[in-house]
PDB file of N, CA and C in Angstrom:
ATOM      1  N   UNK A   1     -70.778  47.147 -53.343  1.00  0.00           N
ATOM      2  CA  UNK A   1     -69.665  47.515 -54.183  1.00  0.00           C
ATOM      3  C   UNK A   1     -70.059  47.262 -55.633  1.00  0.00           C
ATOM      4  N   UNK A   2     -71.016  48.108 -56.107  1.00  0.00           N
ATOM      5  CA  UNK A   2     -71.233  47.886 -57.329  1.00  0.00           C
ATOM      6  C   UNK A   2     -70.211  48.191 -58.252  1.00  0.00           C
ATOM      7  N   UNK A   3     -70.409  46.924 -59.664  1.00  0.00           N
ATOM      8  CA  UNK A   3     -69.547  46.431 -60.960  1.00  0.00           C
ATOM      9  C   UNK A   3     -68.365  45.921 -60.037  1.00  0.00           C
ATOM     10  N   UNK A   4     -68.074  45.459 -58.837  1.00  0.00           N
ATOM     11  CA  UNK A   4     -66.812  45.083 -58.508  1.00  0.00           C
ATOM     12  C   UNK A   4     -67.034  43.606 -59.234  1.00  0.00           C
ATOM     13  N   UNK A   5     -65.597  42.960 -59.725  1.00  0.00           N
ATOM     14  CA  UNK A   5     -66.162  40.999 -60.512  1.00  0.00           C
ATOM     15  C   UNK A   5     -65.763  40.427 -59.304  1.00  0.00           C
ATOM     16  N   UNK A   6     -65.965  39.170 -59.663  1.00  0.00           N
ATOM     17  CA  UNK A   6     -66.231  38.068 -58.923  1.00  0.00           C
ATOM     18  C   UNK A   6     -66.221  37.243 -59.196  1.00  0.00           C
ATOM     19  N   UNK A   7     -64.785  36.544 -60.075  1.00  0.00           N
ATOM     20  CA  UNK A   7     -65.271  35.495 -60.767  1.00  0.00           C
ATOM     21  C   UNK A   7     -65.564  35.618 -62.412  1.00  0.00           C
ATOM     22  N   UNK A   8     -65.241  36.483 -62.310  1.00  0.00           N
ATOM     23  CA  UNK A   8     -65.671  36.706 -64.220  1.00  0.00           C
ATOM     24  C   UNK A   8     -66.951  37.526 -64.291  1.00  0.00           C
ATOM     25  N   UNK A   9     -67.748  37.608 -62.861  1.00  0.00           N
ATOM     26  CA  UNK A   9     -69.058  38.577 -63.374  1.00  0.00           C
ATOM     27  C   UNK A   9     -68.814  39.468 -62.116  1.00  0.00           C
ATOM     28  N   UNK A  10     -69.991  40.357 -62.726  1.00  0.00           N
ATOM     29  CA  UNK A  10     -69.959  41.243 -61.692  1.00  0.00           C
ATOM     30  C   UNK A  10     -71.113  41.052 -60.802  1.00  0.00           C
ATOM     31  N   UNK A  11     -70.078  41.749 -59.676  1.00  0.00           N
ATOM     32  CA  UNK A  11     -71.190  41.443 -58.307  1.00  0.00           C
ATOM     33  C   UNK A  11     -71.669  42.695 -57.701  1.00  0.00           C
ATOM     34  N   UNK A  12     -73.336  42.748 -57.530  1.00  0.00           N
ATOM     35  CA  UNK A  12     -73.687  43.324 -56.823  1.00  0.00           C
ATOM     36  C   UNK A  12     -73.961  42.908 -55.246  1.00  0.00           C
ATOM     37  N   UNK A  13     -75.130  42.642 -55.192  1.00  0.00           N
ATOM     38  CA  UNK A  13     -75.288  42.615 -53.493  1.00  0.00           C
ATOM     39  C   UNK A  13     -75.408  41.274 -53.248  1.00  0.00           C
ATOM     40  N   UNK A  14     -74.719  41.201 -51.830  1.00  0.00           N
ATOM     41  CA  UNK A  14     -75.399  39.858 -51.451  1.00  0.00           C
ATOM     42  C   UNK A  14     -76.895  39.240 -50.953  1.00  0.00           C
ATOM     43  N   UNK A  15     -77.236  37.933 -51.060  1.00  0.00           N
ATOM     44  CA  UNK A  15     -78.143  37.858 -50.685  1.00  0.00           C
ATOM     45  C   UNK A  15     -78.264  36.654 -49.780  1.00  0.00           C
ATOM     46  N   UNK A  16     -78.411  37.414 -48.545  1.00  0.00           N
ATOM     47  CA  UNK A  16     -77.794  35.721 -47.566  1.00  0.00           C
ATOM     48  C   UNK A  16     -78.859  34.968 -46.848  1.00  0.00           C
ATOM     49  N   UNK A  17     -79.364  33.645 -47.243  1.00  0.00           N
ATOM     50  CA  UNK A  17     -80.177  33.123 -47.148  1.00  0.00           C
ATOM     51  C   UNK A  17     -79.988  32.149 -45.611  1.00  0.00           C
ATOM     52  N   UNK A  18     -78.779  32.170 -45.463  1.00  0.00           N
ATOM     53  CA  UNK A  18     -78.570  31.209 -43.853  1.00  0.00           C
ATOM     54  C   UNK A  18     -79.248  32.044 -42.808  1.00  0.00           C
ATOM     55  N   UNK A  19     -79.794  31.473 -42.088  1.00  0.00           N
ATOM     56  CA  UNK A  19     -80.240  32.303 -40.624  1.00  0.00           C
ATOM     57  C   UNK A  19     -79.462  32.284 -40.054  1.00  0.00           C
ATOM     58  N   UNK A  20     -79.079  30.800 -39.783  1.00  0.00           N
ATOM     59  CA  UNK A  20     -77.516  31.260 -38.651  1.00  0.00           C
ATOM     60  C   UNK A  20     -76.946  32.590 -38.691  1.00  0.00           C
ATOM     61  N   UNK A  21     -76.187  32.304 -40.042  1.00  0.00           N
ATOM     62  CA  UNK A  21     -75.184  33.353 -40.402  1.00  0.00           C
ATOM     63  C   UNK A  21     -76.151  35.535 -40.091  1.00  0.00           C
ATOM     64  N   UNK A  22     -77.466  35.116 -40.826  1.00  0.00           N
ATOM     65  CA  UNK A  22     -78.028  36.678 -40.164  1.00  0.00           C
ATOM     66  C   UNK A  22     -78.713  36.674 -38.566  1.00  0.00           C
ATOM     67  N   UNK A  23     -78.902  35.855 -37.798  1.00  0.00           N
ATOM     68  CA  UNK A  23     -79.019  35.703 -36.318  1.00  0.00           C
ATOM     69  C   UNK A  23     -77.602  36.134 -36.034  1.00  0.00           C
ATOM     70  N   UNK A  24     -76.733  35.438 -36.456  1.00  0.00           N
ATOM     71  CA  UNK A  24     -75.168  35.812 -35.350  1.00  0.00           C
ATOM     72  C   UNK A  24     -74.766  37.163 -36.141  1.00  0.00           C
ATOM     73  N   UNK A  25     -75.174  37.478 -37.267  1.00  0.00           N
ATOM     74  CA  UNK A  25     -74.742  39.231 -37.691  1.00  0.00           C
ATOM     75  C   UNK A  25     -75.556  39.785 -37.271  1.00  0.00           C
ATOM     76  N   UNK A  26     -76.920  39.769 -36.219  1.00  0.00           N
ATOM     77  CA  UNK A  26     -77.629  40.657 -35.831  1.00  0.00           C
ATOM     78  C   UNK A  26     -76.639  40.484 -34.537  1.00  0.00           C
ATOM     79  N   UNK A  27     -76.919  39.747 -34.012  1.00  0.00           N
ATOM     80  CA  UNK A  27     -76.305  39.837 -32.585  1.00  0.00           C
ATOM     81  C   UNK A  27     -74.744  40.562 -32.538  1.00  0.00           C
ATOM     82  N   UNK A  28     -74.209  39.937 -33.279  1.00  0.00           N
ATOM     83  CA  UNK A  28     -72.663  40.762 -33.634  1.00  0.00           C
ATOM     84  C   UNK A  28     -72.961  42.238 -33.530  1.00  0.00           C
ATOM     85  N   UNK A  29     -73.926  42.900 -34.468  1.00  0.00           N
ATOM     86  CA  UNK A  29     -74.013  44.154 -34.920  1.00  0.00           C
ATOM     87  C   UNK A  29     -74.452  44.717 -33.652  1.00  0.00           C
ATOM     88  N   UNK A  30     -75.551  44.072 -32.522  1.00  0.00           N
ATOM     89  CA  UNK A  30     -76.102  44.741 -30.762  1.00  0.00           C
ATOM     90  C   UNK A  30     -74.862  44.914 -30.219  1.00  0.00           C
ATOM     91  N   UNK A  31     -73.781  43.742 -29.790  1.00  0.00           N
ATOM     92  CA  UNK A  31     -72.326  43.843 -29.188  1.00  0.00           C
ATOM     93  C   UNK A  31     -72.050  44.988 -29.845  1.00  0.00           C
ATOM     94  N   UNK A  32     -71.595  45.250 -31.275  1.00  0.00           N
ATOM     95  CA  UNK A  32     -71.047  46.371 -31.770  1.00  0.00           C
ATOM     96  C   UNK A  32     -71.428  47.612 -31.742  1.00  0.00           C
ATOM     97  N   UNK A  33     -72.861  47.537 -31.621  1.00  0.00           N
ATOM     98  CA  UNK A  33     -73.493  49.199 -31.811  1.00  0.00           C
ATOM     99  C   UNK A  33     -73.677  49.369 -33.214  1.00  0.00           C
ATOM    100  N   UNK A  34     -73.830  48.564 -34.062  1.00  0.00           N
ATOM    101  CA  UNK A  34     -73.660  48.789 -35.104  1.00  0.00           C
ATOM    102  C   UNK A  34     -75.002  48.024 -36.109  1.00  0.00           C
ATOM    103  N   UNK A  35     -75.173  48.202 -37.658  1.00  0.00           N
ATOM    104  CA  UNK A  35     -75.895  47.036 -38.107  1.00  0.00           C
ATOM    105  C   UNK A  35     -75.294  46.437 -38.568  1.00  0.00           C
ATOM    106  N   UNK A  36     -76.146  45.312 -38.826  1.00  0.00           N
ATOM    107  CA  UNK A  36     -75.874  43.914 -39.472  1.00  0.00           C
ATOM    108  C   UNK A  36     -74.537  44.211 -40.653  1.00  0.00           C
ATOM    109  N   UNK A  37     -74.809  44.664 -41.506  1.00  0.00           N
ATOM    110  CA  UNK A  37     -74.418  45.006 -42.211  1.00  0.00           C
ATOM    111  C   UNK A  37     -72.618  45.857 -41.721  1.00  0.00           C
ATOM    112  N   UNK A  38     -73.317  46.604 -41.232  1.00  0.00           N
ATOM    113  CA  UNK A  38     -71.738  46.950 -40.655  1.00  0.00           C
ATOM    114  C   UNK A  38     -70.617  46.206 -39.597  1.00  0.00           C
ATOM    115  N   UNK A  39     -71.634  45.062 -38.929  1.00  0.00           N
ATOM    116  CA  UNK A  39     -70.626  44.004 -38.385  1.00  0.00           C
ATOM    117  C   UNK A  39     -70.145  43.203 -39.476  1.00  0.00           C
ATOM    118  N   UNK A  40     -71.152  42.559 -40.591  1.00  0.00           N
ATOM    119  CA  UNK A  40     -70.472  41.641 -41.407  1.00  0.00           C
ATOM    120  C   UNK A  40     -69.429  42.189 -42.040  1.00  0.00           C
ATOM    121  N   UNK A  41     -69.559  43.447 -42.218  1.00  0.00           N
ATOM    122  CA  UNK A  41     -68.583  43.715 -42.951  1.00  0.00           C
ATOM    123  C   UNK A  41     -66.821  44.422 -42.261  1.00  0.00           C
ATOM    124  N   UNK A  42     -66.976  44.380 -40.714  1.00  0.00           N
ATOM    125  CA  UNK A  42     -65.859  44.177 -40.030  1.00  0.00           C
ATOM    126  C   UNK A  42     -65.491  42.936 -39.923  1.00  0.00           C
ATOM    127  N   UNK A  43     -66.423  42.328 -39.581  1.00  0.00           N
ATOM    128  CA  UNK A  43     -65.875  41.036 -39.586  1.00  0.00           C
ATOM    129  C   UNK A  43     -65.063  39.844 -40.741  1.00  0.00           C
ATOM    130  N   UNK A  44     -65.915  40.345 -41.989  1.00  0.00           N
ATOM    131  CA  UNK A  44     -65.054  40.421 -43.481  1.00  0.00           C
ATOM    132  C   UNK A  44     -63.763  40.850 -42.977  1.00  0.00           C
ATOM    133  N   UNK A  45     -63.840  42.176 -43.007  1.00  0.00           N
ATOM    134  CA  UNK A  45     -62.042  42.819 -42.948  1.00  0.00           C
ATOM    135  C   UNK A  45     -61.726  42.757 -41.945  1.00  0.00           C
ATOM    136  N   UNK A  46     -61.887  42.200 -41.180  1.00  0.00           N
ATOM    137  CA  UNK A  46     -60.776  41.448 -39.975  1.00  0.00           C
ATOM    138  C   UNK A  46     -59.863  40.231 -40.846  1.00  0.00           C
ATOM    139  N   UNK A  47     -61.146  39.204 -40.816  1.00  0.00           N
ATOM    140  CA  UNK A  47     -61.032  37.735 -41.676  1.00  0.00           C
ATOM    141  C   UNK A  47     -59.762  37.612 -42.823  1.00  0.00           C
ATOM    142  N   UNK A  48     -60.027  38.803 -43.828  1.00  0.00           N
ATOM    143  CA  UNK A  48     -59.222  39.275 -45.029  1.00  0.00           C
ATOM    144  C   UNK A  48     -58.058  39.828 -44.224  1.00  0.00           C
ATOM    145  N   UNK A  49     -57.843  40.432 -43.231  1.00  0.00           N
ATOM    146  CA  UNK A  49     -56.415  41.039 -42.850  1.00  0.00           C
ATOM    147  C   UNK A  49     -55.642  39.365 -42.247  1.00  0.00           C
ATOM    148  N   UNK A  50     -56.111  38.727 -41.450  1.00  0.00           N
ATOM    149  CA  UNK A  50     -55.764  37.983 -40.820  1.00  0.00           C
ATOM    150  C   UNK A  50     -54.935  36.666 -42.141  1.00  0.00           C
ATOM    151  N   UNK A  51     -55.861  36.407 -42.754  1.00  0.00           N
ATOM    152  CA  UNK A  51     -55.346  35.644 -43.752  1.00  0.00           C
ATOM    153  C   UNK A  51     -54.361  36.419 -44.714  1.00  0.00           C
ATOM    154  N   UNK A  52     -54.516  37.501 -45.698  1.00  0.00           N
ATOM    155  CA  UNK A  52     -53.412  38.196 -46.138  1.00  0.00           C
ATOM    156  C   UNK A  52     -52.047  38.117 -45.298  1.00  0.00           C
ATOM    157  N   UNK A  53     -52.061  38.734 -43.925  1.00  0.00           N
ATOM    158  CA  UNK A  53     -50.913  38.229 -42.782  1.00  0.00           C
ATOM    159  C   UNK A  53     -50.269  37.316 -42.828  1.00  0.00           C
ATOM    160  N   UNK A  54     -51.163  35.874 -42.840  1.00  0.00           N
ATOM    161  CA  UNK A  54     -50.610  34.630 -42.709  1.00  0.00           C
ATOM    162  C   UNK A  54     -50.321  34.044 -44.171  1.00  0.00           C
ATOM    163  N   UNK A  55     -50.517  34.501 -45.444  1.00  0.00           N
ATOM    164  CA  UNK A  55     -50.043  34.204 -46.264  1.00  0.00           C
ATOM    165  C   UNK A  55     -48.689  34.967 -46.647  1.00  0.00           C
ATOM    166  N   UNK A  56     -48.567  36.046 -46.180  1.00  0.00           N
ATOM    167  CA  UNK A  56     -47.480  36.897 -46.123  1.00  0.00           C
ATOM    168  C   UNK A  56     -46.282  36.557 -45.167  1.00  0.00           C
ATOM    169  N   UNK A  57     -46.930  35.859 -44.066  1.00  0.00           N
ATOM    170  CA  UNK A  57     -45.698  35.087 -43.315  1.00  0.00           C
ATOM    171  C   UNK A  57     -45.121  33.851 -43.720  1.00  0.00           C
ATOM    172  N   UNK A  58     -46.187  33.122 -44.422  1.00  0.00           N
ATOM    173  CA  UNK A  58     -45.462  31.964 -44.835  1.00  0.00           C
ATOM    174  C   UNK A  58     -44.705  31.934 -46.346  1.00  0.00           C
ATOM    175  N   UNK A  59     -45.328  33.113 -46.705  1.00  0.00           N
ATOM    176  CA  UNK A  59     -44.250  33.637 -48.137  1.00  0.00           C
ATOM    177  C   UNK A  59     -42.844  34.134 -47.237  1.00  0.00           C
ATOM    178  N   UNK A  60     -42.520  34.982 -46.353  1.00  0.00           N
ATOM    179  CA  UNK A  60     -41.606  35.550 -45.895  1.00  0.00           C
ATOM    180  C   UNK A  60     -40.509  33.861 -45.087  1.00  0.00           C
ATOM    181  N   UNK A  61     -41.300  33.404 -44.763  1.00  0.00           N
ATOM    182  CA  UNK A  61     -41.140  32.043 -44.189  1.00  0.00           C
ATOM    183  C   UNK A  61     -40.204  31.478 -45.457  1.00  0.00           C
ATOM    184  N   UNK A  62     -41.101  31.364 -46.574  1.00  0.00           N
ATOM    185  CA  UNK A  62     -40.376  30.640 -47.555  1.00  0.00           C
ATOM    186  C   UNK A  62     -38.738  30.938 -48.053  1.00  0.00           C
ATOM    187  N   UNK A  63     -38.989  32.187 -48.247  1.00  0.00           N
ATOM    188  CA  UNK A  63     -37.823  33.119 -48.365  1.00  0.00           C
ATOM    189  C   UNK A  63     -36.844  33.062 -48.109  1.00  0.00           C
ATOM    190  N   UNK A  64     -37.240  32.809 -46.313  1.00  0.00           N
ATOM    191  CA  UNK A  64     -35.556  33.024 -45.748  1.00  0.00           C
ATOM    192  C   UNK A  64     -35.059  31.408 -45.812  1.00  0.00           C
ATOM    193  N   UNK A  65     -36.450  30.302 -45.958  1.00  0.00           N
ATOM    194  CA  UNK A  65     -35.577  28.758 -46.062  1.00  0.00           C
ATOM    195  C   UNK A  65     -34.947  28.418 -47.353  1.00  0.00           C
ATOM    196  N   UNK A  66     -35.170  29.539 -48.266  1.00  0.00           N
ATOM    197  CA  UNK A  66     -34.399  29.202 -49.663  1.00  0.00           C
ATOM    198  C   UNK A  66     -32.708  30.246 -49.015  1.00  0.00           C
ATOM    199  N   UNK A  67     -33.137  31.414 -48.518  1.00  0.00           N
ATOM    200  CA  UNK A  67     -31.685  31.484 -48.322  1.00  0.00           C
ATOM    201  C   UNK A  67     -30.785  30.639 -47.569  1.00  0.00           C
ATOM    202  N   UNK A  68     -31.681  30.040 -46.937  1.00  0.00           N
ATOM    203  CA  UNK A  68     -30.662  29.629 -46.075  1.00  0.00           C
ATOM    204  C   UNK A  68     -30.436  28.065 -46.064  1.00  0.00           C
ATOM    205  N   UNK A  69     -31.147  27.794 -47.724  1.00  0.00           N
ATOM    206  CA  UNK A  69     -30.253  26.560 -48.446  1.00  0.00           C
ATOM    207  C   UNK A  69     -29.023  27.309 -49.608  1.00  0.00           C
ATOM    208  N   UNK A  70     -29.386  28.414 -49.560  1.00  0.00           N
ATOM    209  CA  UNK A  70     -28.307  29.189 -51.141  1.00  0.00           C
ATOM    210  C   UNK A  70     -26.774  29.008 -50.230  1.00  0.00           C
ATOM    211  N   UNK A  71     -27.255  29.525 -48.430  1.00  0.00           N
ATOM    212  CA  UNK A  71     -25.952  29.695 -48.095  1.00  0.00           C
ATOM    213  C   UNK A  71     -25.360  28.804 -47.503  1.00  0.00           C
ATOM    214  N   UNK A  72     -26.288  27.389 -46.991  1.00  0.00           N
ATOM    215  CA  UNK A  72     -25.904  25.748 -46.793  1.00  0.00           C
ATOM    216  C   UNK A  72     -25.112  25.105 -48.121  1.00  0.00           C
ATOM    217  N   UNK A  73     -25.415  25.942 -49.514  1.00  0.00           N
ATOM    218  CA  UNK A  73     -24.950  25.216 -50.375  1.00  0.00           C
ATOM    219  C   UNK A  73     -23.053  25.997 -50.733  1.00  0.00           C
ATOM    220  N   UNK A  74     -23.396  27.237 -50.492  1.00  0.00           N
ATOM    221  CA  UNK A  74     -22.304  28.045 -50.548  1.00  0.00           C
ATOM    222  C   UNK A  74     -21.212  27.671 -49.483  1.00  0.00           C
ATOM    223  N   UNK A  75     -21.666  27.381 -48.082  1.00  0.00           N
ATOM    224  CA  UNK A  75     -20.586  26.313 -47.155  1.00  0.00           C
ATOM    225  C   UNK A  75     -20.337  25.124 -47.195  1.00  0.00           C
ATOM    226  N   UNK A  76     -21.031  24.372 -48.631  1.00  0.00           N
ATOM    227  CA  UNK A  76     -20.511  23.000 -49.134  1.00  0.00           C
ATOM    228  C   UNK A  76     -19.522  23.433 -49.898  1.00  0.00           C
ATOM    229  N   UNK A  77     -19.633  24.230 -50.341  1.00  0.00           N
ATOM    230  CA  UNK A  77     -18.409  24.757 -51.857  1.00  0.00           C
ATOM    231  C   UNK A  77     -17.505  24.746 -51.162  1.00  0.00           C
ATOM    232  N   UNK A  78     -17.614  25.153 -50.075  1.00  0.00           N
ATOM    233  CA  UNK A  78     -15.981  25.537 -49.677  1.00  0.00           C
ATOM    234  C   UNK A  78     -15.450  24.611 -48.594  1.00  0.00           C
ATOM    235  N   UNK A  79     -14.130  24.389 -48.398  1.00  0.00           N
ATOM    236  CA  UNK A  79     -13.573  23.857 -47.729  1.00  0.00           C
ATOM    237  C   UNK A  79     -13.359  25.033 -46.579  1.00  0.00           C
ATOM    238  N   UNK A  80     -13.802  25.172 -45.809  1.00  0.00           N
ATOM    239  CA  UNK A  80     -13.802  25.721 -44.564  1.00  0.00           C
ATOM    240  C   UNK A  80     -13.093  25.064 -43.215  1.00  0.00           C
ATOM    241  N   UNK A  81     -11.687  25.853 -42.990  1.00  0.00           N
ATOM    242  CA  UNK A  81     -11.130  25.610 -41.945  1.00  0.00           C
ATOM    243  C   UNK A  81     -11.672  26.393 -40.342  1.00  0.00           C
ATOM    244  N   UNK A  82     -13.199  25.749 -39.907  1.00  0.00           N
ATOM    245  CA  UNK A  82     -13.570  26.388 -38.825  1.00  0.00           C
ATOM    246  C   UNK A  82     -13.434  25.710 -37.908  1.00  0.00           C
ATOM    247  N   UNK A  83     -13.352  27.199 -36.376  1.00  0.00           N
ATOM    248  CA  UNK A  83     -12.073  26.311 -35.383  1.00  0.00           C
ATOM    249  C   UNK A  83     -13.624  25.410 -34.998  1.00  0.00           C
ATOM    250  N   UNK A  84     -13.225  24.719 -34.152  1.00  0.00           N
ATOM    251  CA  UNK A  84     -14.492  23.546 -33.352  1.00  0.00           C
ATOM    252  C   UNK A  84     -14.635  24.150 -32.171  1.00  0.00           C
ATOM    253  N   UNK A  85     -16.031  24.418 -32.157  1.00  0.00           N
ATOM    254  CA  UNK A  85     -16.699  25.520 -31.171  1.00  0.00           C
ATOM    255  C   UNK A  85     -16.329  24.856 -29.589  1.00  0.00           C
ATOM    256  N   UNK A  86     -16.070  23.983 -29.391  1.00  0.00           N
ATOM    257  CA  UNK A  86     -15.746  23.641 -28.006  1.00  0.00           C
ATOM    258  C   UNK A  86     -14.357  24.140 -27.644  1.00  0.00           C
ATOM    259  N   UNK A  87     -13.406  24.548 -28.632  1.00  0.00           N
ATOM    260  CA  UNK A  87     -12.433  25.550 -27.859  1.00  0.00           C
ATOM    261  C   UNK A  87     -12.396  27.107 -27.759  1.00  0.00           C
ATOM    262  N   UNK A  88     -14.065  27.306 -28.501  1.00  0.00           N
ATOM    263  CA  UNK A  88     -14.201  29.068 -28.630  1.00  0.00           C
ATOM    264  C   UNK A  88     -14.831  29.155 -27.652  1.00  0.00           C
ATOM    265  N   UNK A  89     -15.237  28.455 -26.860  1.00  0.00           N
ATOM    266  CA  UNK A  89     -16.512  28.248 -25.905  1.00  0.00           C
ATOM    267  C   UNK A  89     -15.855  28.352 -24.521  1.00  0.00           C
ATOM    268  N   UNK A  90     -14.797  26.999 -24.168  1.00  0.00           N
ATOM    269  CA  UNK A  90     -14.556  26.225 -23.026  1.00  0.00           C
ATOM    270  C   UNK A  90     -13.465  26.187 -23.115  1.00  0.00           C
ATOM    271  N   UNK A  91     -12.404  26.686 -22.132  1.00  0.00           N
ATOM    272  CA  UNK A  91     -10.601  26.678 -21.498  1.00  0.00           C
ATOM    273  C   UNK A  91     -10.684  25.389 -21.659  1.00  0.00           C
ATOM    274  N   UNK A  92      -9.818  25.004 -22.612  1.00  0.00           N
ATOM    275  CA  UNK A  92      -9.625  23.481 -22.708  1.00  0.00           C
ATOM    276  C   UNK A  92      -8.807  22.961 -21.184  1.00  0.00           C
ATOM    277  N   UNK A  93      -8.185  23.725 -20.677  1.00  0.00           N
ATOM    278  CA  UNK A  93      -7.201  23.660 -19.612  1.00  0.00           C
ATOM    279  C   UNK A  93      -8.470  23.126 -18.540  1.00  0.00           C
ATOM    280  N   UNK A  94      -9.431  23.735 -18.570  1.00  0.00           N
ATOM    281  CA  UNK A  94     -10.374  23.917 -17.094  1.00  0.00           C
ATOM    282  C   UNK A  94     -11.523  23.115 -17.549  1.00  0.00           C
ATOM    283  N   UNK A  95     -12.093  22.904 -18.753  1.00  0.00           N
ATOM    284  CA  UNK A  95     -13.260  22.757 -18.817  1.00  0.00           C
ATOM    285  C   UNK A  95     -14.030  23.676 -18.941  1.00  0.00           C
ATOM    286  N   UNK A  96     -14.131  24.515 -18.290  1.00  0.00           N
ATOM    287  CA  UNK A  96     -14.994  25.501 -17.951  1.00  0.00           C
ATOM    288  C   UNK A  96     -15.246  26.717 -18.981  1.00  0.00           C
ATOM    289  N   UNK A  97     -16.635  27.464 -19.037  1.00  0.00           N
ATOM    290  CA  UNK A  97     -16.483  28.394 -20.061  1.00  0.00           C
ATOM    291  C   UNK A  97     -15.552  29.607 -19.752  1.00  0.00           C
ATOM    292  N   UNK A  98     -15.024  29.910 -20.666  1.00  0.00           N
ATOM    293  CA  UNK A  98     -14.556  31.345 -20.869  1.00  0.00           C
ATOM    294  C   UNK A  98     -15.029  32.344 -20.374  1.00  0.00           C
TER     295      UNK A  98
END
Protein backbone atom coordinates (compact mmCIF):
# COMPACT_ATOMS: atom_id res chain seq x y z
CA UNK A 1 0.00 0.00 0.00
CA UNK A 2 2.23 2.50 -1.11
CA UNK A 3 2.42 6.40 0.61
CA UNK A 4 -0.27 4.87 3.00
CA UNK A 5 1.25 6.75 6.91
CA UNK A 6 1.87 5.06 9.72
CA UNK A 7 2.53 6.97 12.34
CA UNK A 8 3.53 10.18 10.84
CA UNK A 9 5.57 8.40 7.94
CA UNK A 10 4.87 6.67 5.25
CA UNK A 11 4.82 3.09 4.84
CA UNK A 12 5.87 1.00 2.29
CA UNK A 13 6.48 -2.70 2.60
CA UNK A 14 6.93 -4.82 5.26
CA UNK A 15 9.82 -6.53 6.20
CA UNK A 16 9.30 -9.49 8.52
CA UNK A 17 12.19 -10.78 10.11
CA UNK A 18 10.43 -13.50 12.69
CA UNK A 19 10.49 -17.02 11.28
CA UNK A 20 7.85 -18.09 13.36
CA UNK A 21 5.60 -15.58 12.12
CA UNK A 22 6.83 -16.52 8.03
CA UNK A 23 6.84 -20.53 8.83
CA UNK A 24 3.11 -20.22 10.17
CA UNK A 25 2.24 -17.68 6.98
CA UNK A 26 3.68 -20.28 4.75
CA UNK A 27 1.79 -22.98 6.19
CA UNK A 28 -1.41 -20.78 6.57
CA UNK A 29 -1.04 -19.80 2.84
CA UNK A 30 -0.72 -24.37 1.82
CA UNK A 31 -4.21 -24.71 4.11
CA UNK A 32 -5.43 -21.72 2.04
CA UNK A 33 -4.28 -22.30 -1.47
CA UNK A 34 -2.95 -19.26 -1.37
CA UNK A 35 0.59 -17.22 -0.73
CA UNK A 36 2.12 -16.09 2.10
CA UNK A 37 1.31 -12.98 1.42
CA UNK A 38 -2.23 -13.50 0.67
CA UNK A 39 -2.87 -15.46 3.96
CA UNK A 40 -1.20 -12.68 6.02
CA UNK A 41 -3.12 -10.50 4.66
CA UNK A 42 -6.60 -12.38 5.40
CA UNK A 43 -5.60 -12.98 8.35
CA UNK A 44 -4.87 -9.06 8.96
CA UNK A 45 -8.55 -8.48 7.84
CA UNK A 46 -10.10 -10.97 9.76
CA UNK A 47 -8.01 -9.65 13.02
CA UNK A 48 -9.10 -5.81 12.01
CA UNK A 49 -12.88 -6.89 11.51
CA UNK A 50 -13.00 -8.77 14.72
CA UNK A 51 -11.60 -5.99 16.86
CA UNK A 52 -13.46 -2.98 15.02
CA UNK A 53 -16.73 -5.37 16.10
CA UNK A 54 -15.73 -5.54 19.57
CA UNK A 55 -14.95 -2.01 19.93
CA UNK A 56 -18.21 -1.19 18.35
CA UNK A 57 -20.01 -3.38 20.86
CA UNK A 58 -18.62 -2.04 23.75
CA UNK A 59 -19.25 1.56 22.41
CA UNK A 60 -22.96 0.38 21.72
CA UNK A 61 -22.65 -1.28 25.26
CA UNK A 62 -21.76 2.07 26.62
CA UNK A 63 -24.64 3.79 25.17
CA UNK A 64 -27.42 2.02 26.24
CA UNK A 65 -25.77 2.08 30.19
CA UNK A 66 -25.83 5.89 29.96
CA UNK A 67 -29.46 5.60 28.89
CA UNK A 68 -30.40 3.70 31.13
CA UNK A 69 -28.91 5.90 33.98
CA UNK A 70 -30.71 9.21 32.05
CA UNK A 71 -33.92 7.10 32.62
CA UNK A 72 -32.96 5.67 36.40
CA UNK A 73 -32.48 9.33 37.01
CA UNK A 74 -35.76 10.49 35.30
CA UNK A 75 -37.72 7.73 37.75
CA UNK A 76 -35.97 9.44 40.74
CA UNK A 77 -37.59 12.78 39.67
CA UNK A 78 -40.69 11.53 39.96
CA UNK A 79 -42.82 10.36 42.51
CA UNK A 80 -44.28 7.39 40.90
CA UNK A 81 -47.41 5.75 42.13
CA UNK A 82 -46.53 2.07 40.74
CA UNK A 83 -48.90 -0.72 41.57
CA UNK A 84 -46.42 -3.56 43.41
CA UNK A 85 -45.88 -6.22 40.93
CA UNK A 86 -47.04 -9.02 43.23
CA UNK A 87 -50.68 -8.00 42.64
CA UNK A 88 -50.15 -7.64 38.68
CA UNK A 89 -48.68 -11.00 38.80
CA UNK A 90 -50.58 -13.21 41.57
CA UNK A 91 -54.70 -13.38 42.66
CA UNK A 92 -54.03 -12.10 45.91
CA UNK A 93 -57.19 -14.26 46.81
CA UNK A 94 -55.29 -17.63 45.60
CA UNK A 95 -51.80 -16.98 45.54
CA UNK A 96 -51.53 -18.20 42.42
CA UNK A 97 -50.60 -16.51 39.06
CA UNK A 98 -53.10 -14.98 36.94
Amino acid sequence: MPGAFYRGHVMGQLNLKDETLIAEAKELAALLGTTATGAVRLAVHERLERERRARGADRRAAELMEIGRRCAARLRERELDLPDHDTLLYDPATGLPR
